[in-house]
N, C-alpha and C. Protein backbone atom coordinates (compact mmCIF):
# COMPACT_ATOMS: atom_id res chain seq x y z
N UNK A 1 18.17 -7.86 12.81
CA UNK A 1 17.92 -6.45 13.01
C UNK A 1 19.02 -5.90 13.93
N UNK A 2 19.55 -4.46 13.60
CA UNK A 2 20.74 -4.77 14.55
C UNK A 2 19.84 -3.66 15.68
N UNK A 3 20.82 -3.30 16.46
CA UNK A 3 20.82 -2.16 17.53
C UNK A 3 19.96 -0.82 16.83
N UNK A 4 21.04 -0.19 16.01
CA UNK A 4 20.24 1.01 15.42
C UNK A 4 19.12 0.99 14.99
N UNK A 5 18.09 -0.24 14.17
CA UNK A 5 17.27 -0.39 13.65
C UNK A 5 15.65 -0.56 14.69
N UNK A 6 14.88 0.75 14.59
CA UNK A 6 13.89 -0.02 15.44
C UNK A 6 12.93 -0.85 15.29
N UNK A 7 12.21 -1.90 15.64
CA UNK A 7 11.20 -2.92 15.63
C UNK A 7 10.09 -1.69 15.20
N UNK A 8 9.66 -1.84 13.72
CA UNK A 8 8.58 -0.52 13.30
C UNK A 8 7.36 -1.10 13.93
N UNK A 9 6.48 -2.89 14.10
CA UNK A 9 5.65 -3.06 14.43
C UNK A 9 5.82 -2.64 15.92
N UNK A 10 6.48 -2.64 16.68
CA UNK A 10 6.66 -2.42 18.01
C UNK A 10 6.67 -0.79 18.47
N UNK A 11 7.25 0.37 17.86
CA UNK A 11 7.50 1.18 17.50
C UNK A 11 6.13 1.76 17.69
N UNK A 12 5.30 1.52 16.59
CA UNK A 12 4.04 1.98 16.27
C UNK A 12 3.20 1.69 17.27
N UNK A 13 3.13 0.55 17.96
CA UNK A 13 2.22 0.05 18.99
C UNK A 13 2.18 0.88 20.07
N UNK A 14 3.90 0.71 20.48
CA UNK A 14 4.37 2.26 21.96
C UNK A 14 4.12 3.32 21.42
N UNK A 15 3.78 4.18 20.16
CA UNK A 15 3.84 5.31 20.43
C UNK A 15 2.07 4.91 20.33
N UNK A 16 1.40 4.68 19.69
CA UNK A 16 0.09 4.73 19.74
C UNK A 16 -0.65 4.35 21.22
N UNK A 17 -0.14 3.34 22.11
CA UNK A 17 -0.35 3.28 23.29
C UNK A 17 0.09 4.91 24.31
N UNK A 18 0.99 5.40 24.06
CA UNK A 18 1.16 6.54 24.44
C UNK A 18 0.65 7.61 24.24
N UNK A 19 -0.11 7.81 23.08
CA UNK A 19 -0.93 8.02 22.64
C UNK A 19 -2.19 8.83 22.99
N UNK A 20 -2.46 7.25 23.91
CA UNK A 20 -4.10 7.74 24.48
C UNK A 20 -4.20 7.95 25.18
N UNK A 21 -3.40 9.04 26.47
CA UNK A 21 -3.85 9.72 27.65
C UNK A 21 -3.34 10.98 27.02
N UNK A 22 -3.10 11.57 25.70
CA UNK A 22 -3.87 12.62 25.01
C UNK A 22 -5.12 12.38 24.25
N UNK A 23 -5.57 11.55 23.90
CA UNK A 23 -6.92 11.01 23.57
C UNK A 23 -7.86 11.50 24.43
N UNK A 24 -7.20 11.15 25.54
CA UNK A 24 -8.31 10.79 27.17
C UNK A 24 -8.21 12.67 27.22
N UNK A 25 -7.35 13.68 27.52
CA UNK A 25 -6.93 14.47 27.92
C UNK A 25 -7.04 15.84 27.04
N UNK A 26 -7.08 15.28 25.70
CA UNK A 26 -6.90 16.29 24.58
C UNK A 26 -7.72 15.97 23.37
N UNK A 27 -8.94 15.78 24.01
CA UNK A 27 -10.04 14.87 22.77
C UNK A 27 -9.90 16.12 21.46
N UNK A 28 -10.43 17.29 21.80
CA UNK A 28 -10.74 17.69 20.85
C UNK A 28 -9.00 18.41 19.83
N UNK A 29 -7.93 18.48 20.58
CA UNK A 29 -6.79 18.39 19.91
C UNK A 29 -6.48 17.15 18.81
N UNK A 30 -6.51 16.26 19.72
CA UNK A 30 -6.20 15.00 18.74
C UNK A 30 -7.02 14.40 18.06
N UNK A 31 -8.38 14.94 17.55
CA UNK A 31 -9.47 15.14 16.68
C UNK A 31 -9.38 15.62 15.85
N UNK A 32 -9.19 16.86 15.90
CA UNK A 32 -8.66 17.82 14.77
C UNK A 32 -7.44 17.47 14.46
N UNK A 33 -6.68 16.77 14.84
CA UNK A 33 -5.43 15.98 13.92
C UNK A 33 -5.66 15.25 13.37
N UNK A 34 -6.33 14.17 13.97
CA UNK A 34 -6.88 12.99 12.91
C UNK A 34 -7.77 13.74 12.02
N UNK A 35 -8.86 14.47 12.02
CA UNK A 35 -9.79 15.07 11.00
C UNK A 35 -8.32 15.64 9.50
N UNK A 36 -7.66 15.99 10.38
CA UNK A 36 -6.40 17.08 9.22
C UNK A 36 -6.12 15.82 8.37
N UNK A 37 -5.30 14.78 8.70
CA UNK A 37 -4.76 13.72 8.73
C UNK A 37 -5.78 13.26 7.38
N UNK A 38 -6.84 12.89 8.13
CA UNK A 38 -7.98 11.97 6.92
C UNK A 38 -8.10 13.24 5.60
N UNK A 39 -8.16 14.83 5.86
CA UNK A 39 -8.71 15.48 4.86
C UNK A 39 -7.37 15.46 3.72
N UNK A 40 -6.08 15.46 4.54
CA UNK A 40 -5.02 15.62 3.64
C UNK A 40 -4.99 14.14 2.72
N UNK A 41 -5.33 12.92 3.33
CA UNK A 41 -5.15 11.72 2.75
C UNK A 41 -6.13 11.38 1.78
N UNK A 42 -7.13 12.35 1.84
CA UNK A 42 -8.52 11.91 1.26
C UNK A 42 -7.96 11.76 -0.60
N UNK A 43 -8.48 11.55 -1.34
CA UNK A 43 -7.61 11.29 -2.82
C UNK A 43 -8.79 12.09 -3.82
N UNK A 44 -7.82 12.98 -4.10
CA UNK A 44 -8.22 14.10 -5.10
C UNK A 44 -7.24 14.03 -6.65
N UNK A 45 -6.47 15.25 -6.38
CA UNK A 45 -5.92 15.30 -7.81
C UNK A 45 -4.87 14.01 -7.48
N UNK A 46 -4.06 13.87 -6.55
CA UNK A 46 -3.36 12.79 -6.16
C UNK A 46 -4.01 11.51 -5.43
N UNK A 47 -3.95 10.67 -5.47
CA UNK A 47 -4.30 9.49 -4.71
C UNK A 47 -4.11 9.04 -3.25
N UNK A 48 -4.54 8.22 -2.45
CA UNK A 48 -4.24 8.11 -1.20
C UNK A 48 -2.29 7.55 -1.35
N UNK A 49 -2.01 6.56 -2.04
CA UNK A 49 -0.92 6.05 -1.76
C UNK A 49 0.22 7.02 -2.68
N UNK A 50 -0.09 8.09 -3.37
CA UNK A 50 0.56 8.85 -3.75
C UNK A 50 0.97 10.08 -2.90
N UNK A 51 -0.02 10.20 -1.81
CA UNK A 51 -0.24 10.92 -0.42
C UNK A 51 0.61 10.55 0.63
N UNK A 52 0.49 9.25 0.68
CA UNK A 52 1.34 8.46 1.97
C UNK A 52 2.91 8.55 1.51
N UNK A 53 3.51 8.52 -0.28
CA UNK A 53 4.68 7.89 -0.24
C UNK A 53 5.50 9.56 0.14
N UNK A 54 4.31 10.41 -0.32
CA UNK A 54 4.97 12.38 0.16
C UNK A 54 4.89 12.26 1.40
N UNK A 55 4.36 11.53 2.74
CA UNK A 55 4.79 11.67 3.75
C UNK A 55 5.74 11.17 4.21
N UNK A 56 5.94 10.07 3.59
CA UNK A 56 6.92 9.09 4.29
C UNK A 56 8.09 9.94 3.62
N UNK A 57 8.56 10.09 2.63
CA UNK A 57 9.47 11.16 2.13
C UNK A 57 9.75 12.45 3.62
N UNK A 58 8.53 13.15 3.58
CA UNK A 58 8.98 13.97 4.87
C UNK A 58 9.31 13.66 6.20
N UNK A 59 8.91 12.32 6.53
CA UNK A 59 9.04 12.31 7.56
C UNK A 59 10.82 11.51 7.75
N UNK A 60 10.61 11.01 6.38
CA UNK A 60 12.54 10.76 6.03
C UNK A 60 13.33 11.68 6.59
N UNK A 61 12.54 13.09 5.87
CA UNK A 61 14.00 13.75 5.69
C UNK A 61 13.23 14.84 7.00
N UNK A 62 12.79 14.73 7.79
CA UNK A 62 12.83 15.46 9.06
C UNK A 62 13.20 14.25 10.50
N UNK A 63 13.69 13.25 9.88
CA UNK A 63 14.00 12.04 10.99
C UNK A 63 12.91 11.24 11.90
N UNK A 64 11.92 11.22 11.42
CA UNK A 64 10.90 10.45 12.20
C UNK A 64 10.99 9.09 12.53
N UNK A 65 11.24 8.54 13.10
CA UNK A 65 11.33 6.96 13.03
C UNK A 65 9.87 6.57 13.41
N UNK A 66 8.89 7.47 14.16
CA UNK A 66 7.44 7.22 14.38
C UNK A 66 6.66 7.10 12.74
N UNK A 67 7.13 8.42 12.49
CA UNK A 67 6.42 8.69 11.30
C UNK A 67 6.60 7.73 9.72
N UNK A 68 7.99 7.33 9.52
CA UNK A 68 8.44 6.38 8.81
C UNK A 68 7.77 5.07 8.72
N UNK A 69 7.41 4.40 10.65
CA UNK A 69 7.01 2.94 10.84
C UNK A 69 5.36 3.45 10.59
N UNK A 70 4.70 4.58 10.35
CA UNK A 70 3.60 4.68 10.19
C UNK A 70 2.86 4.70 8.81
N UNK A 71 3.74 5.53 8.13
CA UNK A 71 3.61 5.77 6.58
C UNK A 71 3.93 4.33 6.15
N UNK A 72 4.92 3.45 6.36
CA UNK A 72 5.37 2.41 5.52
C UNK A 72 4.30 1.57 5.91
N UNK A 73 3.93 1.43 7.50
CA UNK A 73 2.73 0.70 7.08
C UNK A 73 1.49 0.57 6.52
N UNK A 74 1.13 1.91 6.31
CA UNK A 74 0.04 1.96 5.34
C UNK A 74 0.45 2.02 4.33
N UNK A 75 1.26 2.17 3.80
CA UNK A 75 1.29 1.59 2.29
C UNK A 75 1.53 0.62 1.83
N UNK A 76 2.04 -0.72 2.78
CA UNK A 76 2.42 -2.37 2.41
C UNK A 76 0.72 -2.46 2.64
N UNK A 77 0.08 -1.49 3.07
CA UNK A 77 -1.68 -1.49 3.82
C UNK A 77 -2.39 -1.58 1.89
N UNK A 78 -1.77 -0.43 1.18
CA UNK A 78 -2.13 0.12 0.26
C UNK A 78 -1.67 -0.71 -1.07
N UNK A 79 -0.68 -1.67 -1.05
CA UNK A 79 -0.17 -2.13 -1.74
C UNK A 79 0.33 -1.68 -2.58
N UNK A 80 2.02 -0.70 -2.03
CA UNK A 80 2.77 0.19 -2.79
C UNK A 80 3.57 -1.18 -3.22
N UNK A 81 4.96 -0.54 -4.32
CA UNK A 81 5.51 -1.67 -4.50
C UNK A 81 6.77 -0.84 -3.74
N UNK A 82 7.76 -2.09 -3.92
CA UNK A 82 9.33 -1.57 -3.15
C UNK A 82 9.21 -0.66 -3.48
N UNK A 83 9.89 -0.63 -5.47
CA UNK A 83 10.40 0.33 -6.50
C UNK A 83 9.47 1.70 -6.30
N UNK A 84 8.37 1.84 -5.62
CA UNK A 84 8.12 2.86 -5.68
C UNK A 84 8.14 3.75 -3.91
N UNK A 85 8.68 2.72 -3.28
CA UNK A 85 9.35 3.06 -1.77
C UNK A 85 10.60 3.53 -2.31
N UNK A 86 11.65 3.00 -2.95
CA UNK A 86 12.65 3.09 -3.60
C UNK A 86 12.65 4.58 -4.31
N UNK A 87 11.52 4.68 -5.13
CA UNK A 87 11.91 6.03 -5.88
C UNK A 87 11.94 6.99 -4.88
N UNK A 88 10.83 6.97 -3.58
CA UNK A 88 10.43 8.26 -2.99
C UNK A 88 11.56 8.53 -1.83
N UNK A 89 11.86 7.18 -1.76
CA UNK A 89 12.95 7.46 -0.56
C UNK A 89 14.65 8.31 -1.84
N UNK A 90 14.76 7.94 -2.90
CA UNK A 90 15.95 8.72 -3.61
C UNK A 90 15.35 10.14 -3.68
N UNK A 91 13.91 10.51 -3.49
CA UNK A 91 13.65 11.62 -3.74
C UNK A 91 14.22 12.35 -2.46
N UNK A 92 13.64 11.72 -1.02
CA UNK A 92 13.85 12.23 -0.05
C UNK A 92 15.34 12.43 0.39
N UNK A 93 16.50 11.73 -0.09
CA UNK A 93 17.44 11.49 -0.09
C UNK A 93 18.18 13.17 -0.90
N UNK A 94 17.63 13.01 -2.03
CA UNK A 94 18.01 14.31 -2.73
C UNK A 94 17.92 15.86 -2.20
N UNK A 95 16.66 15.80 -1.75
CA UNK A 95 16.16 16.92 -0.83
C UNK A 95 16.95 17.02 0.67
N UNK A 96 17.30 15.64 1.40
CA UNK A 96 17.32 15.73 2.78
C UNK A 96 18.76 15.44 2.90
N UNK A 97 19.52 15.09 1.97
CA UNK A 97 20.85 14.83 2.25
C UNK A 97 21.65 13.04 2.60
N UNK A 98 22.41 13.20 3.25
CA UNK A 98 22.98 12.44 3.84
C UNK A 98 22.07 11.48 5.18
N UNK A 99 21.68 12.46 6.20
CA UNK A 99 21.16 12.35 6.84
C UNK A 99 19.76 11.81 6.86
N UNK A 100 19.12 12.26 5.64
CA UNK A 100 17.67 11.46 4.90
C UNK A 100 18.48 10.09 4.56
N UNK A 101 19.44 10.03 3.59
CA UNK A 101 20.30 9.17 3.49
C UNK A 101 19.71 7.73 4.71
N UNK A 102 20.16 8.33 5.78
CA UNK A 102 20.59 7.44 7.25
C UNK A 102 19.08 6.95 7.25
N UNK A 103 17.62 7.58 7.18
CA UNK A 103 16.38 7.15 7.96
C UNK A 103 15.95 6.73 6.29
N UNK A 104 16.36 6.65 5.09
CA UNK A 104 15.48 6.15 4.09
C UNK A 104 16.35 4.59 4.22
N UNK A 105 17.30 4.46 4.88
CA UNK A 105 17.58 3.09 4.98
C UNK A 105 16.95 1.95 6.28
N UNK A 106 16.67 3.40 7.52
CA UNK A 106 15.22 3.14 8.25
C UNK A 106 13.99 2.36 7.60
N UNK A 107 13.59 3.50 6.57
CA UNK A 107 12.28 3.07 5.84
C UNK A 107 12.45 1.70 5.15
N UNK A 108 13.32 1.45 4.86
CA UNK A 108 13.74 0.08 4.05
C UNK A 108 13.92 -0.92 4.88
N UNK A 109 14.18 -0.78 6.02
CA UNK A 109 14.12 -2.05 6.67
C UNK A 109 12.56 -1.99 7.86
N UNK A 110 12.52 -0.84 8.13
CA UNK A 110 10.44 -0.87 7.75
C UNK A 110 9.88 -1.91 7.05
N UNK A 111 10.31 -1.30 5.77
CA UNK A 111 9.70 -1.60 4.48
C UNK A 111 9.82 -3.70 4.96
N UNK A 112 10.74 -4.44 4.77
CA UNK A 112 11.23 -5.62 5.21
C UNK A 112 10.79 -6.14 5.91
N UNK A 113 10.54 -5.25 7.64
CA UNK A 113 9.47 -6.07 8.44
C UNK A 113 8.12 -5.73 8.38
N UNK A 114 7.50 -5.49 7.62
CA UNK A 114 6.03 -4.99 7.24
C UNK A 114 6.01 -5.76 6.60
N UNK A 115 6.47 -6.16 5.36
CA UNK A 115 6.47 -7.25 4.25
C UNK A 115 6.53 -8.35 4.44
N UNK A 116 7.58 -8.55 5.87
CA UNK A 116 7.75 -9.97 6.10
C UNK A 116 7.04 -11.20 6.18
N UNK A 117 7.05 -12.44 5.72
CA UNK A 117 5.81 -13.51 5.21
C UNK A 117 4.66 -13.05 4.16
N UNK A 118 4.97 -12.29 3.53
CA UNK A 118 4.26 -11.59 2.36
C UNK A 118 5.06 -12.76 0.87
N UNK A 119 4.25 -13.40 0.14
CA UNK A 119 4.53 -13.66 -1.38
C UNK A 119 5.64 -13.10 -1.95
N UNK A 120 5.05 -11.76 -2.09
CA UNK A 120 6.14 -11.10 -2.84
C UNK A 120 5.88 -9.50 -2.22
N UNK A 121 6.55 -8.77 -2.43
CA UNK A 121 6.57 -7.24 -1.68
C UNK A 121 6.94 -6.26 -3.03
């Protein structure tokens, strides 16, 4: 893993530990996020993991490295395949540029340590 690349399991842990003295502080804020969160994910005309791969796409192409190690893990959660990490990240790429470019190669090495000791991915 080099320098630029961040540890997504590690990543996710610090920001979620950071987390909770808005938990503690901002119950009913960060309630109504999670409530938003579950209603947007809930699976209607689209599916949950058809839900997650449109976030991880946005959060590509607005630079999240939180949001990236979050989405990718629920969907190795969901049992996406690469090829379809692959399609959404060329989508996000198309829309976001160069610069989506830079964090869908983020998501891919996400994608790598989420998978890692997995059969097949």
């Amino acid at each position: 893993m080099s320098a630029q690349t961040p540890d997504y399991a590690q990543l996710t842990a610090d920001i979620s530990a950071h987390l909770k003295p808005l938990r503690t502080d901002t119950p009913a804020v960060m309630k109504a996020f999670g409530d938003l969160g579950k209603a947007a994910l809930t699976p209607g005309a689209l599916d949950e993991k058809t839900k997650e791969l449109i976030a991880l796409a946005i959060g590509v192409t607005q630079r999240c490295d939180g949001c990236i190690g979050f989405h990718v893990k629920a969907l190795v959660r969901q049992g996406a395949t690469k090829a379809e990490l692959e399609e959404t990240l060329g989508v996000a790429t198309y829309m976001g540029g160069g610069p989506a470019l830079m964090y869908a190669a983020n998501a891919l090495a996400a994608w790598d340590q989420f998978t890692a000791g997995q059969a097949s991915a």
